[in-house]
C-alpha atoms as a PDB file:
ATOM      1  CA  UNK A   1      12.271 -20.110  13.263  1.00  0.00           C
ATOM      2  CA  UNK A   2      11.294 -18.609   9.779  1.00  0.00           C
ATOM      3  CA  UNK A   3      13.338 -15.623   8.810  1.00  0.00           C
ATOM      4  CA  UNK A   4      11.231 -12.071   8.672  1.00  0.00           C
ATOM      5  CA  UNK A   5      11.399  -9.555   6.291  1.00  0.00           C
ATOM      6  CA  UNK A   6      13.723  -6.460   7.978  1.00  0.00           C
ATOM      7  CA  UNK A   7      13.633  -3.766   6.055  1.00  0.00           C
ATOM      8  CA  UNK A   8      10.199  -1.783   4.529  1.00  0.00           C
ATOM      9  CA  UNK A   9       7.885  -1.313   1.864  1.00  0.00           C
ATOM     10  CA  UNK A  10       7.565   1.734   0.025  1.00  0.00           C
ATOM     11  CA  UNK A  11       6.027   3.927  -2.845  1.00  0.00           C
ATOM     12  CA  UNK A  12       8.359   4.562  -5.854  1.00  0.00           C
ATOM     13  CA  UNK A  13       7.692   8.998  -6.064  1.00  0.00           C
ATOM     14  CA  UNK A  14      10.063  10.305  -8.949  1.00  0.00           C
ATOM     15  CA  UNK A  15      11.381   6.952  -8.911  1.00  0.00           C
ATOM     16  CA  UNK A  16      15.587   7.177 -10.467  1.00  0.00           C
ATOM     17  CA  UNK A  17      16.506   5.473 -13.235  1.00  0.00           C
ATOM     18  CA  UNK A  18      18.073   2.731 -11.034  1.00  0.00           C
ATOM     19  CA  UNK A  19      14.905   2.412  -9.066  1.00  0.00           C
ATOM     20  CA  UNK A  20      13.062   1.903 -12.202  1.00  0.00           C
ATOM     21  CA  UNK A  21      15.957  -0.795 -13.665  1.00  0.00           C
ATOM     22  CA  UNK A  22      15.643  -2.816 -10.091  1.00  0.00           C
ATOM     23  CA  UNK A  23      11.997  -2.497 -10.855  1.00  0.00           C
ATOM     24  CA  UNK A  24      11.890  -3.684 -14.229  1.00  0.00           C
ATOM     25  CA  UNK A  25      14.176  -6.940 -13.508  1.00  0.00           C
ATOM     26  CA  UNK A  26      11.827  -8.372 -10.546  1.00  0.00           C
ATOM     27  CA  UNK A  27       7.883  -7.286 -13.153  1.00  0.00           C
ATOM     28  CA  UNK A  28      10.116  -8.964 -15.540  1.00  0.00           C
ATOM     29  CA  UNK A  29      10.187 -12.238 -13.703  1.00  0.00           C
ATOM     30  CA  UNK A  30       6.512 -11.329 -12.457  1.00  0.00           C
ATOM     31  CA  UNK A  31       5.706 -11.318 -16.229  1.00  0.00           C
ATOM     32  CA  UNK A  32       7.390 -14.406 -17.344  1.00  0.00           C
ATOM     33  CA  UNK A  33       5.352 -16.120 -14.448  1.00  0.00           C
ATOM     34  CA  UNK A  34       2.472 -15.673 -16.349  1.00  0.00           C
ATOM     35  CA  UNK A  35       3.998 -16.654 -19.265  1.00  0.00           C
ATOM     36  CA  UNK A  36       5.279 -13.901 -21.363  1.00  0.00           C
ATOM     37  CA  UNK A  37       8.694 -13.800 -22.924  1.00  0.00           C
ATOM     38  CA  UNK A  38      10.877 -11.781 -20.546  1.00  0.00           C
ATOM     39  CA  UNK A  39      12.486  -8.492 -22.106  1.00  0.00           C
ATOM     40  CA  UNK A  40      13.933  -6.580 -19.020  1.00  0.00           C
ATOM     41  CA  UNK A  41      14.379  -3.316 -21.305  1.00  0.00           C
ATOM     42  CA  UNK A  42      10.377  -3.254 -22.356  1.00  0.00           C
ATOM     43  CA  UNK A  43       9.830  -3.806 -18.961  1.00  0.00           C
ATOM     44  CA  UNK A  44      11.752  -0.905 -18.028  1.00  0.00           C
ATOM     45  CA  UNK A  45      10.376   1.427 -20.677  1.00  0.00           C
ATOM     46  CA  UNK A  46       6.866   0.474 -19.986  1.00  0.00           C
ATOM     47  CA  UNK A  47       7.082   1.209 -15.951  1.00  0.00           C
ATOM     48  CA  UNK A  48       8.868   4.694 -17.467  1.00  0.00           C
ATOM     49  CA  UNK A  49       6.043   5.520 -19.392  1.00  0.00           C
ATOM     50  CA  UNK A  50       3.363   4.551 -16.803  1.00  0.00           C
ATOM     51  CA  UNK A  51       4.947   5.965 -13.804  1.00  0.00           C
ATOM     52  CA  UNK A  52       6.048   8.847 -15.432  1.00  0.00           C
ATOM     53  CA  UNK A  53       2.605   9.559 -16.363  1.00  0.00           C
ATOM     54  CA  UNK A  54       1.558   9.412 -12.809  1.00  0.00           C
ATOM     55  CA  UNK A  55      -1.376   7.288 -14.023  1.00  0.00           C
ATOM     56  CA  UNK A  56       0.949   4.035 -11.843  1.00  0.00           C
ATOM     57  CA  UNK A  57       2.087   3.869  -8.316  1.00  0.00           C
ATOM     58  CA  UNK A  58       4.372   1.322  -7.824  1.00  0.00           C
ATOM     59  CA  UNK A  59       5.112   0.520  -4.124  1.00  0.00           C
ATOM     60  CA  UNK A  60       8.165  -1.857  -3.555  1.00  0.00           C
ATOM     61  CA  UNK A  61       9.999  -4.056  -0.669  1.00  0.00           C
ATOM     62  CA  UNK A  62      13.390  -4.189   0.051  1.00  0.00           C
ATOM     63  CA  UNK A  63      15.864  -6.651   1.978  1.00  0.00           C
ATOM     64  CA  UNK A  64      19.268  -5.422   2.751  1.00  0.00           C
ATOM     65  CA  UNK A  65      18.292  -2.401  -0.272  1.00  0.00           C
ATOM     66  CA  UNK A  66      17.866  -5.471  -2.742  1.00  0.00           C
ATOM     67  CA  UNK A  67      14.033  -5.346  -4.109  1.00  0.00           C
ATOM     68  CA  UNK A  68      12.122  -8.077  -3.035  1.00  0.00           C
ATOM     69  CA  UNK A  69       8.837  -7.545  -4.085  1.00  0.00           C
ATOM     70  CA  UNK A  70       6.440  -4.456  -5.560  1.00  0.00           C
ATOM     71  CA  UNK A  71       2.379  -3.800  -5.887  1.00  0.00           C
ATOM     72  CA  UNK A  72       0.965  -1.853  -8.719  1.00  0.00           C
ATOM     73  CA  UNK A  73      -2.067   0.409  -8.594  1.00  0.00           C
ATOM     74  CA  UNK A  74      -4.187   2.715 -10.228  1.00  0.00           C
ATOM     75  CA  UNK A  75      -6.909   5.216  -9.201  1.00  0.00           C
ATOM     76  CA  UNK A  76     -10.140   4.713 -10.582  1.00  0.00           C
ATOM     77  CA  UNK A  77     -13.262   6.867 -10.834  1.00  0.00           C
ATOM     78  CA  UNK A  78     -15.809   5.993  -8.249  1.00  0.00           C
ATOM     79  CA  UNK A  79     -18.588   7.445 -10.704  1.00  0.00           C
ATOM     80  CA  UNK A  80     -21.922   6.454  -8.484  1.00  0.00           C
ATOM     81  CA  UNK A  81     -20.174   7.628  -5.116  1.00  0.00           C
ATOM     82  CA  UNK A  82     -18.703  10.756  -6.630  1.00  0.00           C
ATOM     83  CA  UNK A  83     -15.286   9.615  -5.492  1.00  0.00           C
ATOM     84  CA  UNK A  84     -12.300   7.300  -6.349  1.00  0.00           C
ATOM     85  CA  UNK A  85     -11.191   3.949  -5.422  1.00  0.00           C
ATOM     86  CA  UNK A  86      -7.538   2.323  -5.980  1.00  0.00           C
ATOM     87  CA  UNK A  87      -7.326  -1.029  -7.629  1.00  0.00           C
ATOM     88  CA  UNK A  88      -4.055  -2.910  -7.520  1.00  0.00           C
ATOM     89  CA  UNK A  89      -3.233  -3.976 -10.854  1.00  0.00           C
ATOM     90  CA  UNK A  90       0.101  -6.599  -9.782  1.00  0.00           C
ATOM     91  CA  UNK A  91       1.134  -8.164  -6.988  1.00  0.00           C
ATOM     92  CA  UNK A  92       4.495 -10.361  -6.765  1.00  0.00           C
ATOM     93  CA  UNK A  93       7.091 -11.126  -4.113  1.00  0.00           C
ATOM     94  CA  UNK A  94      10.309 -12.758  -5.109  1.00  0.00           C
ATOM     95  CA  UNK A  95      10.254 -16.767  -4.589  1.00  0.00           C
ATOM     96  CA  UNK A  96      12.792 -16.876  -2.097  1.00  0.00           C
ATOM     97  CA  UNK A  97      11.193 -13.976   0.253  1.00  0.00           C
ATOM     98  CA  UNK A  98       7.775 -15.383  -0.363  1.00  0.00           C
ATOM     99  CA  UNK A  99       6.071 -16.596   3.706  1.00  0.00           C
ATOM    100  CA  UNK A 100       8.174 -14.205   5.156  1.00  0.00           C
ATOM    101  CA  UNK A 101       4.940 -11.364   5.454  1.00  0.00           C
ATOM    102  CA  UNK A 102       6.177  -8.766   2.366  1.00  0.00           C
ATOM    103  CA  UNK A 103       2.904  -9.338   0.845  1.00  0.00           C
ATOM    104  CA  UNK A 104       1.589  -8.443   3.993  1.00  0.00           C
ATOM    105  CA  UNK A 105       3.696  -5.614   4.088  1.00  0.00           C
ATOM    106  CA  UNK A 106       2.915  -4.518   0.804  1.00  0.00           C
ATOM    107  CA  UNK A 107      -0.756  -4.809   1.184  1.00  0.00           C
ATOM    108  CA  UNK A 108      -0.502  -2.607   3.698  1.00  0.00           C
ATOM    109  CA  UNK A 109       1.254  -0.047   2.709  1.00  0.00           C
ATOM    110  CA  UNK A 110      -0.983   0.436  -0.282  1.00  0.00           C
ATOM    111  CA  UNK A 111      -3.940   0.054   1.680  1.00  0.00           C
ATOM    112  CA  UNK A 112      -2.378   3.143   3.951  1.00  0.00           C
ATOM    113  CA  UNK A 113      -1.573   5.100   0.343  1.00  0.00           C
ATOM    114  CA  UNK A 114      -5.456   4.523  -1.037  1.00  0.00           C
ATOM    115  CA  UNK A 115      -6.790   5.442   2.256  1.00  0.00           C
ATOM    116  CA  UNK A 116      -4.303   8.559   2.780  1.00  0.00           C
ATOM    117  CA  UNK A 117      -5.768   9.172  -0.895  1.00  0.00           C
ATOM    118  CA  UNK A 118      -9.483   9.543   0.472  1.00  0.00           C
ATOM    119  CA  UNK A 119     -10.157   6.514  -1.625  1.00  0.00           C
ATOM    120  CA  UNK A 120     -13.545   4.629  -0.821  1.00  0.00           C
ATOM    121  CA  UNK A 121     -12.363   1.163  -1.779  1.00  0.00           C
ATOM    122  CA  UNK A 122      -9.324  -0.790  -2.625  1.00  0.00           C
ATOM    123  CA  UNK A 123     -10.084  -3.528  -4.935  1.00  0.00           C
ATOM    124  CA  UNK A 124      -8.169  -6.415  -6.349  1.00  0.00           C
ATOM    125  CA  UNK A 125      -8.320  -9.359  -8.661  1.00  0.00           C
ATOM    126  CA  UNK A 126      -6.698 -12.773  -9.453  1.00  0.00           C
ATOM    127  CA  UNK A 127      -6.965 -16.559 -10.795  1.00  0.00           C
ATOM    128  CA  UNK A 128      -9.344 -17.967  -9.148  1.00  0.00           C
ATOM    129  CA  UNK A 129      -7.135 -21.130  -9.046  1.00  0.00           C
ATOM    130  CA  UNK A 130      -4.414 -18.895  -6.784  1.00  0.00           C
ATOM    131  CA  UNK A 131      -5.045 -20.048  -3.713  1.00  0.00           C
ATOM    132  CA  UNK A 132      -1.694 -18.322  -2.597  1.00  0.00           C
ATOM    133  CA  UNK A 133      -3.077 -14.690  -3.357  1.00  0.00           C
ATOM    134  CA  UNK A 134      -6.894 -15.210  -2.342  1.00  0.00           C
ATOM    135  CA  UNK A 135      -5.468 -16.188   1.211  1.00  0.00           C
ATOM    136  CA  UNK A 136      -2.825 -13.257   1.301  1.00  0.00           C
ATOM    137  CA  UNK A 137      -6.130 -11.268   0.256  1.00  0.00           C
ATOM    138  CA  UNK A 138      -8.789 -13.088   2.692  1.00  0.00           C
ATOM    139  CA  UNK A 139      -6.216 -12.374   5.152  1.00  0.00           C
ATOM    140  CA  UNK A 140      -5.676  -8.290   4.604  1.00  0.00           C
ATOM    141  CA  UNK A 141      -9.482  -8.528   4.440  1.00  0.00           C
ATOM    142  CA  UNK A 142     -10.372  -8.451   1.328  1.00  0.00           C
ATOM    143  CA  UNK A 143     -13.885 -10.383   0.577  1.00  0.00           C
ATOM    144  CA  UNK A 144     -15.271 -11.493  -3.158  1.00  0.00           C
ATOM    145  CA  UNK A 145     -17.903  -9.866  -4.793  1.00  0.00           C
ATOM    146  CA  UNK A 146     -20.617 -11.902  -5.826  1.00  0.00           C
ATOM    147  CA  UNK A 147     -22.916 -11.121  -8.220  1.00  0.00           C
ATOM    148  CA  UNK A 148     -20.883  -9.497 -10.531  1.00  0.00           C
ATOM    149  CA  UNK A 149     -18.977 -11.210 -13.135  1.00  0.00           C
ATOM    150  CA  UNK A 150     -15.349  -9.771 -14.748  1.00  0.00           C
ATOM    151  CA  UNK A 151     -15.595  -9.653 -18.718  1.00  0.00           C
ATOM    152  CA  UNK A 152     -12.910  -8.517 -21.108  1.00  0.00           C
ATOM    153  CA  UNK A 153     -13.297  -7.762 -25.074  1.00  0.00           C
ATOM    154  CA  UNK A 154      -9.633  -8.874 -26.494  1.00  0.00           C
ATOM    155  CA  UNK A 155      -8.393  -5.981 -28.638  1.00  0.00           C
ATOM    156  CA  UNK A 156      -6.152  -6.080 -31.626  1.00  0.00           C
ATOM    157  CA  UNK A 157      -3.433  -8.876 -30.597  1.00  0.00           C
ATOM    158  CA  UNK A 158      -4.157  -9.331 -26.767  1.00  0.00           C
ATOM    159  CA  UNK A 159      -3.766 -12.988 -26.329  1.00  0.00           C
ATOM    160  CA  UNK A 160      -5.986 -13.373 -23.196  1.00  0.00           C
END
């Protein structure tokens, strides 16, 4: 029988310095997944600056008070509905705790945060080679958007 996540999921409000270190050292590995040198004290100092700011919500899981996994997201003007929408900006669950439903689990507690929020959407994106994420997404609901396409204008030194 697979083991199930026990404990909960959730958002990081006038997160302590030791929340934001436990923080840092799981986006750190999140980071280096995608293949950027790992530096657990600019991880640390950017999460400062971004949920100090208030502009971040970070939402995390926790087994046995050890994190386990954490979602980002931001609010976003909903300009042609007169409104605002959340978008999730990161989504990672330790290796070891992955198929045990924290992604689940931190899906929804986001998606209970944006709609709490009055948000009119919740939107997402990824690889379109993850097939991991687009089913943890297909399966919270989430559909794609077609007829739209995602461009980016690299700034400066932004390698992607």
């Amino acid at each position: 029988m697979p083991r199930v996540l026990a404990s909960s999921v959730r958002i990081l409000t006038a997160p302590t310095r030791s929340e934001v270190e436990s923080l840092a050292e799981v986006f750190d590995q999140y980071r280096a997944l995608y293949g950027e040198p790992s530096d657990t004290a600019s991880s640390r100092r950017w999460l400062e600056q971004w949920l100090d700011s208030g502009r971040l919500r970070a939402f995390v899981a926790e087994d046995d008070g050890k994190l386990v996994g954490f979602a980002s997201a931001i609010e976003v003007p909903a300009s042609l509905r007169l409104a605002h929408f959340w978008q999730i900006r990161d989504l990672f669950v330790l290796p070891a705790h992955r198929g045990l439903g924290v992604g689940h689990a931190i899906l929804a507690s986001v998606r209970a945060a944006a709609v709490e929020s009055g948000a009119v959407r919740l939107t997402v994106q990824t690889e379109s080679d993850n097939v991991a994420a687009l089913r943890l997404y297909a399966d919270g609901g989430y559909t794609l958007i077609n007829g739209y396409c995602h461009l980016t204008l690299p700034l400066g030194s932004e390698r992607r």
